[in-house]
Structures are given as structure tokens and as C-alpha cells.
C-alpha atoms as a PDB file:
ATOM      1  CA  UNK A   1      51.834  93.691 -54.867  1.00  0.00           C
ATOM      2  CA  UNK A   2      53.582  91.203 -57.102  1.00  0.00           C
ATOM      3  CA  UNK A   3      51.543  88.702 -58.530  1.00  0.00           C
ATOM      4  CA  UNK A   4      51.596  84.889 -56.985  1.00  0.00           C
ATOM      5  CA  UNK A   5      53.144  82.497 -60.166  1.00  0.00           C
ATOM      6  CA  UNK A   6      53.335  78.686 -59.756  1.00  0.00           C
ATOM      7  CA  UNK A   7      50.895  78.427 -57.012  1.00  0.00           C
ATOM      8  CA  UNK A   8      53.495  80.760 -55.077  1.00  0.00           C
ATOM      9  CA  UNK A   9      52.148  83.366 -51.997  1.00  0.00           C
ATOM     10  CA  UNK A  10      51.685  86.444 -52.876  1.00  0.00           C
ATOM     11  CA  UNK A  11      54.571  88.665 -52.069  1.00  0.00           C
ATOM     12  CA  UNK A  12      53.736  92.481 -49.776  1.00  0.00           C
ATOM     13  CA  UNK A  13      55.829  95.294 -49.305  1.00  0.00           C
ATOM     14  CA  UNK A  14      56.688  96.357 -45.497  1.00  0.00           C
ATOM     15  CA  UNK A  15      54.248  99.316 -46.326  1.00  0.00           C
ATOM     16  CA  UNK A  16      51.359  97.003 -47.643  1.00  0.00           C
ATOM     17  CA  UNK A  17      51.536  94.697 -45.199  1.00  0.00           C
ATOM     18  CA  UNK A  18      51.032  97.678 -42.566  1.00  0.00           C
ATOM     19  CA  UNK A  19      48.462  98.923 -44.236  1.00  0.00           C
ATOM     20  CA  UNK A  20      46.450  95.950 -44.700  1.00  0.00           C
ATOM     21  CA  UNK A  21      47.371  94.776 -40.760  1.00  0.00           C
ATOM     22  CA  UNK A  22      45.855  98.348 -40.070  1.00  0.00           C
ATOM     23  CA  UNK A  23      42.780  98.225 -42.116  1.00  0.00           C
ATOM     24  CA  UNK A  24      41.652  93.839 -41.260  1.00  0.00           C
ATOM     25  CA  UNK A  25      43.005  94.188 -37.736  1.00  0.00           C
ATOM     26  CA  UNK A  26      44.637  96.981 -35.765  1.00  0.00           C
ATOM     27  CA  UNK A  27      41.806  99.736 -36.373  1.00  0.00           C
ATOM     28  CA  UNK A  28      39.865  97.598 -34.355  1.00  0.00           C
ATOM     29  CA  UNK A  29      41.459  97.077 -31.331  1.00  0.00           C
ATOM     30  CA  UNK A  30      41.193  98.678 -28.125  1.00  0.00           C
ATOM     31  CA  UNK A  31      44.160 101.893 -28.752  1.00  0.00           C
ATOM     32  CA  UNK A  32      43.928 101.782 -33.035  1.00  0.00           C
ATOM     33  CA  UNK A  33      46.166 105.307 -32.471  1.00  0.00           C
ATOM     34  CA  UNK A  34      49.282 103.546 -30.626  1.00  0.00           C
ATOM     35  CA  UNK A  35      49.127 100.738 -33.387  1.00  0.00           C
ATOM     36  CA  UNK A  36      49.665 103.222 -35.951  1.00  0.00           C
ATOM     37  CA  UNK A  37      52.606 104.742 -34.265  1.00  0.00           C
ATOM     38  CA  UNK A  38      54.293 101.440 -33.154  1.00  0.00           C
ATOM     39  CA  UNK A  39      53.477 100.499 -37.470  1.00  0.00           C
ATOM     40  CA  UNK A  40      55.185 104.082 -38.386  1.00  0.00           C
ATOM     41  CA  UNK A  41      58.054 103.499 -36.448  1.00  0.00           C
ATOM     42  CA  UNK A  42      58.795 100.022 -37.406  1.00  0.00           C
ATOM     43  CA  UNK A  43      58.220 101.050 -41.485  1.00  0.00           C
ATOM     44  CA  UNK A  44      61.308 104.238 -40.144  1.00  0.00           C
ATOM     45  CA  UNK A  45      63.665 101.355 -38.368  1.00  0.00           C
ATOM     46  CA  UNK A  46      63.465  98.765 -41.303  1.00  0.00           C
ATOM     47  CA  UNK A  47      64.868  99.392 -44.143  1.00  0.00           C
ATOM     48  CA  UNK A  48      63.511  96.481 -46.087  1.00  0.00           C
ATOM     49  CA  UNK A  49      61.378  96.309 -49.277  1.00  0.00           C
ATOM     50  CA  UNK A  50      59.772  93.526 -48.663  1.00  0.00           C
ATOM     51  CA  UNK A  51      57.815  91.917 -45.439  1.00  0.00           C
ATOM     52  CA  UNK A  52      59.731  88.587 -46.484  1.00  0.00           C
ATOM     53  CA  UNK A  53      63.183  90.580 -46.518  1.00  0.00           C
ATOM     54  CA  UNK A  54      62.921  91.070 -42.316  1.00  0.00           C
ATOM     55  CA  UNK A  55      65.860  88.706 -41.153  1.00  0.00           C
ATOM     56  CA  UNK A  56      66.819  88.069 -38.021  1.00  0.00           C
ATOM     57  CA  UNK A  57      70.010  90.133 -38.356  1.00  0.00           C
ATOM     58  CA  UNK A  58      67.611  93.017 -39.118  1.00  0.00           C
ATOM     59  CA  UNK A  59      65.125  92.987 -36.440  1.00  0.00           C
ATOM     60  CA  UNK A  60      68.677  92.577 -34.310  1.00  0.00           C
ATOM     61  CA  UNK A  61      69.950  95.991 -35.743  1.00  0.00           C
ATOM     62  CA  UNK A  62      66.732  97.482 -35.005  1.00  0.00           C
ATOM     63  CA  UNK A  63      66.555  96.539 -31.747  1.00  0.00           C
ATOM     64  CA  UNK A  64      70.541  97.966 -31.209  1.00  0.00           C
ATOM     65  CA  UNK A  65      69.206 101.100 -32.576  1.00  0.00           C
ATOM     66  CA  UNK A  66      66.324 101.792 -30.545  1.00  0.00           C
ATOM     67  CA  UNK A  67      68.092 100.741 -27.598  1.00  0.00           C
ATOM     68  CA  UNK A  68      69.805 104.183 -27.756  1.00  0.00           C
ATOM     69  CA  UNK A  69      66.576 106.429 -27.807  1.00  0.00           C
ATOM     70  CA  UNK A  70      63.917 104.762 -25.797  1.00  0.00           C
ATOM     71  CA  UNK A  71      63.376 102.257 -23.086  1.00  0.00           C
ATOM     72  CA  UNK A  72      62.984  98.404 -23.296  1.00  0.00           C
ATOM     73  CA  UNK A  73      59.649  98.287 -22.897  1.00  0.00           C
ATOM     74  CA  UNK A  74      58.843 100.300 -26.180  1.00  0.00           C
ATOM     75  CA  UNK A  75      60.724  97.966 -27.908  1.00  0.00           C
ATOM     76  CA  UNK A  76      58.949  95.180 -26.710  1.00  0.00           C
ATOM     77  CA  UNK A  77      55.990  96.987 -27.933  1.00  0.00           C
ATOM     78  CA  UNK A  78      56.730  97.011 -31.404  1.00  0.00           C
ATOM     79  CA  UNK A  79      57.641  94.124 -31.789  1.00  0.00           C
ATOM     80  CA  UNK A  80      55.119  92.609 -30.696  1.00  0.00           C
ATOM     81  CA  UNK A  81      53.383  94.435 -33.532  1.00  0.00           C
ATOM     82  CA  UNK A  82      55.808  93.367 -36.051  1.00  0.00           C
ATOM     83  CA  UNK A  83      55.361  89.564 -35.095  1.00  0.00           C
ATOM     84  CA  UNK A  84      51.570  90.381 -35.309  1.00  0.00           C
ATOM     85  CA  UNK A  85      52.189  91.799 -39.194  1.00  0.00           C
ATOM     86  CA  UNK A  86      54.130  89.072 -39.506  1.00  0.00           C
ATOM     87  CA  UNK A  87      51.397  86.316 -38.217  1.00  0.00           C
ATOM     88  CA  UNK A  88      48.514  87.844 -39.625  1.00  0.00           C
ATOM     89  CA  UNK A  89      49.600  88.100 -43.281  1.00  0.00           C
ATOM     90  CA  UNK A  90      50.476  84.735 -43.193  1.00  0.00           C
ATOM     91  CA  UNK A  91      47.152  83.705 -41.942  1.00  0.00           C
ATOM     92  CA  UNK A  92      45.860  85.758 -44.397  1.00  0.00           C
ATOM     93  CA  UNK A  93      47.356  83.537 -47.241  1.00  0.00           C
ATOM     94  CA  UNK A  94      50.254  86.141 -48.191  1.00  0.00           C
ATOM     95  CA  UNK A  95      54.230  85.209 -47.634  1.00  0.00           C
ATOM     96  CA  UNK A  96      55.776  85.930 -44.943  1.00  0.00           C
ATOM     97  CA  UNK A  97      58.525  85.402 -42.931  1.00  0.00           C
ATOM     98  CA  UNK A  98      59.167  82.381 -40.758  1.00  0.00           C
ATOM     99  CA  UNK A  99      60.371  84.431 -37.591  1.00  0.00           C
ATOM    100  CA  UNK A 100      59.949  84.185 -33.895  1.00  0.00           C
ATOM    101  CA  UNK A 101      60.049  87.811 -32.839  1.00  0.00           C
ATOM    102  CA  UNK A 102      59.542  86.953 -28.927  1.00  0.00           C
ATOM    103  CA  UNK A 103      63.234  85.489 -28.822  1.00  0.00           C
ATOM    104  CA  UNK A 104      64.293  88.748 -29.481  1.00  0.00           C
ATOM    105  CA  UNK A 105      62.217  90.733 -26.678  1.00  0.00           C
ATOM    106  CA  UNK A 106      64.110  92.354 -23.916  1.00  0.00           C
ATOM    107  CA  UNK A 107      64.048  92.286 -20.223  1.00  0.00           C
ATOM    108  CA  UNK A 108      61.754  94.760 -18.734  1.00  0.00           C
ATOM    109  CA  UNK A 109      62.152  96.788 -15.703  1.00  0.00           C
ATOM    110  CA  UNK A 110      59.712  95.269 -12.730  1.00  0.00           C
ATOM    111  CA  UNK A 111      56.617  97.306 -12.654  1.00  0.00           C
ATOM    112  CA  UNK A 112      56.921 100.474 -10.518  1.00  0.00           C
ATOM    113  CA  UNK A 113      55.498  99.931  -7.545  1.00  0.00           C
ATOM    114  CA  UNK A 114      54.199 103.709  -5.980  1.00  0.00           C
ATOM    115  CA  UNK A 115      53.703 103.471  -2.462  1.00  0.00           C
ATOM    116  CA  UNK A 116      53.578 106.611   0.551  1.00  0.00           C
ATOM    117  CA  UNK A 117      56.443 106.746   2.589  1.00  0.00           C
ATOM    118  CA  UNK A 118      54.646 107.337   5.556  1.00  0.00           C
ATOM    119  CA  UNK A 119      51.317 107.294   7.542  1.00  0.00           C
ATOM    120  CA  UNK A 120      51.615 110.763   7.700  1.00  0.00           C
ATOM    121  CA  UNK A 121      51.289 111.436   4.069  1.00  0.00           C
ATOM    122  CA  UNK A 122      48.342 109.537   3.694  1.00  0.00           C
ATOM    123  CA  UNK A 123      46.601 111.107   6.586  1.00  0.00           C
ATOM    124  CA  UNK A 124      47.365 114.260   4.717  1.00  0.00           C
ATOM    125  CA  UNK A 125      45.439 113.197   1.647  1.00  0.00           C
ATOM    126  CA  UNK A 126      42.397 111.607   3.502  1.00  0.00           C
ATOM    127  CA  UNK A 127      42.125 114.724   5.758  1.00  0.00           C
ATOM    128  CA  UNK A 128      41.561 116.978   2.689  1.00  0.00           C
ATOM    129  CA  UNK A 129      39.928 114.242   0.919  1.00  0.00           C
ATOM    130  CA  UNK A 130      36.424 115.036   0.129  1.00  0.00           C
ATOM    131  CA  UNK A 131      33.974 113.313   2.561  1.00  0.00           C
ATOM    132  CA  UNK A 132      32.508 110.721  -0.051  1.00  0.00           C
ATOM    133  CA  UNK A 133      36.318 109.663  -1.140  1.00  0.00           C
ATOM    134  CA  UNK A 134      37.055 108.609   2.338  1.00  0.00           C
ATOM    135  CA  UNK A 135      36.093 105.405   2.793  1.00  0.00           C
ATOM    136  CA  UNK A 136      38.037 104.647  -1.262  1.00  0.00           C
ATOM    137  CA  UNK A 137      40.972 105.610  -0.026  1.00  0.00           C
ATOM    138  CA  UNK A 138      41.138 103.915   3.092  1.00  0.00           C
ATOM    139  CA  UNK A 139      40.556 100.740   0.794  1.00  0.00           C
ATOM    140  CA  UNK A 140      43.195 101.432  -1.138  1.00  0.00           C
ATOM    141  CA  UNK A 141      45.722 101.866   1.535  1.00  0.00           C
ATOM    142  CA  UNK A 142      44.549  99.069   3.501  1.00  0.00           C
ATOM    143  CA  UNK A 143      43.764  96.413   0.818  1.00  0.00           C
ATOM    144  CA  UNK A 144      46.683  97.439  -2.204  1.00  0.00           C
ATOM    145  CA  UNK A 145      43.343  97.234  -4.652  1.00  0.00           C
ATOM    146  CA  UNK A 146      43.200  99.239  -8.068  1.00  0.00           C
ATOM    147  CA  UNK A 147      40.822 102.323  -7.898  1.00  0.00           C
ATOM    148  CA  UNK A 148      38.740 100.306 -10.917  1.00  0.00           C
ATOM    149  CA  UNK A 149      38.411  97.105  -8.459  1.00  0.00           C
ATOM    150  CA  UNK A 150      37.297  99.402  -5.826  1.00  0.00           C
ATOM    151  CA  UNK A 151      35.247 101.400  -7.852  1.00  0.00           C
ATOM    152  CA  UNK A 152      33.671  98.099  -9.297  1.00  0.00           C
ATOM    153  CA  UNK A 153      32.872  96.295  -6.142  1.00  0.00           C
ATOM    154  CA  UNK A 154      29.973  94.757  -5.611  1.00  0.00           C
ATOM    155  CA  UNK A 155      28.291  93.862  -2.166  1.00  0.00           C
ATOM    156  CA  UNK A 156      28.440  90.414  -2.286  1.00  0.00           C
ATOM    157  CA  UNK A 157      32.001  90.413  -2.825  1.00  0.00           C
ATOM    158  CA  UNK A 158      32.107  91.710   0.727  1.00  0.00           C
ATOM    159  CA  UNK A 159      32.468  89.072   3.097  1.00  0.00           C
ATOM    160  CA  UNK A 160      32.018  91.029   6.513  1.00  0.00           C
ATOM    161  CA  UNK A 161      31.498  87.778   8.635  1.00  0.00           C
ATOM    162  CA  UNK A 162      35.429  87.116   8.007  1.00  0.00           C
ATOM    163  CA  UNK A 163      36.134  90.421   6.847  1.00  0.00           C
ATOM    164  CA  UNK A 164      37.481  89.416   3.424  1.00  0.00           C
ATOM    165  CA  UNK A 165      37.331  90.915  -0.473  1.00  0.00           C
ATOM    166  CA  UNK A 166      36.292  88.882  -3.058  1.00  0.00           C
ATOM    167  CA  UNK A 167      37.567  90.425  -6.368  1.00  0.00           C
ATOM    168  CA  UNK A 168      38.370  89.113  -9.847  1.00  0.00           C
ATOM    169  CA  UNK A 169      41.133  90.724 -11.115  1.00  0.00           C
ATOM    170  CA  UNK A 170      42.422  90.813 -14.582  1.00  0.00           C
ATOM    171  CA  UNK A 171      45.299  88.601 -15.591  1.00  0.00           C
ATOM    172  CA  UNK A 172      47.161  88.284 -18.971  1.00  0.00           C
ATOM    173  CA  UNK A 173      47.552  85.003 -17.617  1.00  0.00           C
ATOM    174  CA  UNK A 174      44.069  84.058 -17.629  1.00  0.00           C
ATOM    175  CA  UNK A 175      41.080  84.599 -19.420  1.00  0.00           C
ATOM    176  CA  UNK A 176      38.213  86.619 -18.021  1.00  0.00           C
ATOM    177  CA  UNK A 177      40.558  87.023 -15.069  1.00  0.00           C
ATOM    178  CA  UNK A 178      41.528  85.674 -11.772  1.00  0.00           C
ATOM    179  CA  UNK A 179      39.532  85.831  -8.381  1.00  0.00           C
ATOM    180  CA  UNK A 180      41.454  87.881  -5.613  1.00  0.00           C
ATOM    181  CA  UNK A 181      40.832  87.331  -1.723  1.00  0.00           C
ATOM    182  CA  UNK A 182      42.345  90.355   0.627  1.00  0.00           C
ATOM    183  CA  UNK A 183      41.769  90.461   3.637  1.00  0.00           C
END
């Protein structure tokens, strides 16, 4: 790391800045493993010294690149770990530059929605369902809910009077979640 002069930032490689991202911040979180990959991949795609060489041309001929091998959605991914390199060295007091990765995020498939084609099918699986499993797959079928919210559920979030869930959901949107009612 090259010494700050004149009340300058100090200046990180692409590889130091990874490393200390990894080691104050992405150890910690929830899937530390997938950070590392998304941070090996990015240190293979740009071929810059220097954190403050990234450009916007360069995170554009990265993104062309990777468009080839793997879907949208992965490059979204790291990205979004680059722009967190990016933010948290400069929080941290080192230079960095002044980029907004999100303009360059791509469009994203919609989420794949799995459903059964017919009643049939799901008779099938609820007549060699174990007894016990029953009545959490007829929830799911009939109410769309995530095995975790049905697993989770609580009796008062049962409303048999009007026959209604009461769920909080998560939400990316909002913290702590959002509150579900399905009939």
C-alpha cells in the first residue's frame, strides 16, 4: 500500500482492497464462502492495479465478458460486491473510486414461478405424503405460502372466525418484513 503524501488517501491495490473487504466485512455475513468467489472472480475479470484504476469503461468490458459465460443475475451479483469494495474502502478512509455500479446492473429474468400442472399431480404427492405432511402441503397448495412461513406459523396468526393467515413475510423492501393476509 502506497503511502498517503500531502494529506492524500491512501491508495489499495484491487487485491488489498479484497482482502481487507473480506477480513472488516464479508467474513461476517450470512454466505462469507459466495463473497469470496464473487471477490475471486472480480480480481480474474479486472485487470487493474489499482481499486482507483476501475473506470466505467472497465466495469463495461467486464460486464460484455461475462455476459458470454453466465447469466445476468451472476453479474448482478458481483457487482454488487464490487460497489460494496468500492463503498466500504472509502468509508474506511482509503481512495476510491467515485462510481455508481447499480447503473450498470442488468435486467433479470422474473423469478421462476414452479407451479403443478394439474390437480392430479398434487393428489399424487399428498397421497404418498406421509400422514403428518398432509395438512403442510395442503397449505401450500391452497395458500401459495413458503414451506418456512408454514413451518413458522404461529396460532394466533390463524384467524379461523374469517378463515384468514396472518403472516409477516420478508421483504427487501422493508425492514423486519411485511405482514401477509391469505385467505
Amino acid at each position: 500500500k502506497e503511502q498517503p503524501t500531502n494529506g492524500d488517501l491512501p491508495k489499495l491495490t484491487l487485491d488489498e482492497a479484497c482482502v481487507i473487504f473480506y477480513k472488516r466485512h464479508a467474513q461476517y455475513l450470512s454466505r462469507p464462502i459466495a463473497v469470496l468467489r464473487n471477490l475471486n472472480q472480480l480480481k480474474r475479470q479486472i485487470n487493474v492495479t489499482y481499486l482507483t484504476d476501475i473506470t466505467p469503461q472497465v466495469i463495461t468490458q467486464m460486464v460484455d465478458e461475462r455476459k458470454r459465460y453466465v447469466a445476468n443475475a451472476t453479474i448482478n451479483r458481483e457487482l454488487m460486491v464490487l460497489s460494496s469494495i468500492i463503498n466500504k474502502c472509502d468509508l474506511w478512509g482509503y481512495e476510491a473510486p467515485k462510481i455508481k455500479i447499480s447503473r450498470f446492473k442488468l435486467k433479470e429474468k422474473a423469478e421462476n414461478i414452479k407451479y403443478l400442472d394439474s390437480w392430479e399431480t398434487a393428489q399424487k404427492i399428498i397421497d404418498n405424503a406421509q400422514e403428518h405432511l398432509k395438512p403442510i402441503i395442503y397449505t401450500a397448495l391452497y395458500t401459495g405460502l413458503r414451506r418456512s412461513n408454514i413451518l413458522k406459523l404461529k396460532w394466533q396468526e390463524l384467524d379461523f372466525v374469517n378463515n384468514l393467515i396472518n403472516v409477516k413475510v420478508k421483504d427487501r423492501t422493508k425492514d423486519g418484513g411485511k405482514n401477509l393476509t391469505i385467505p
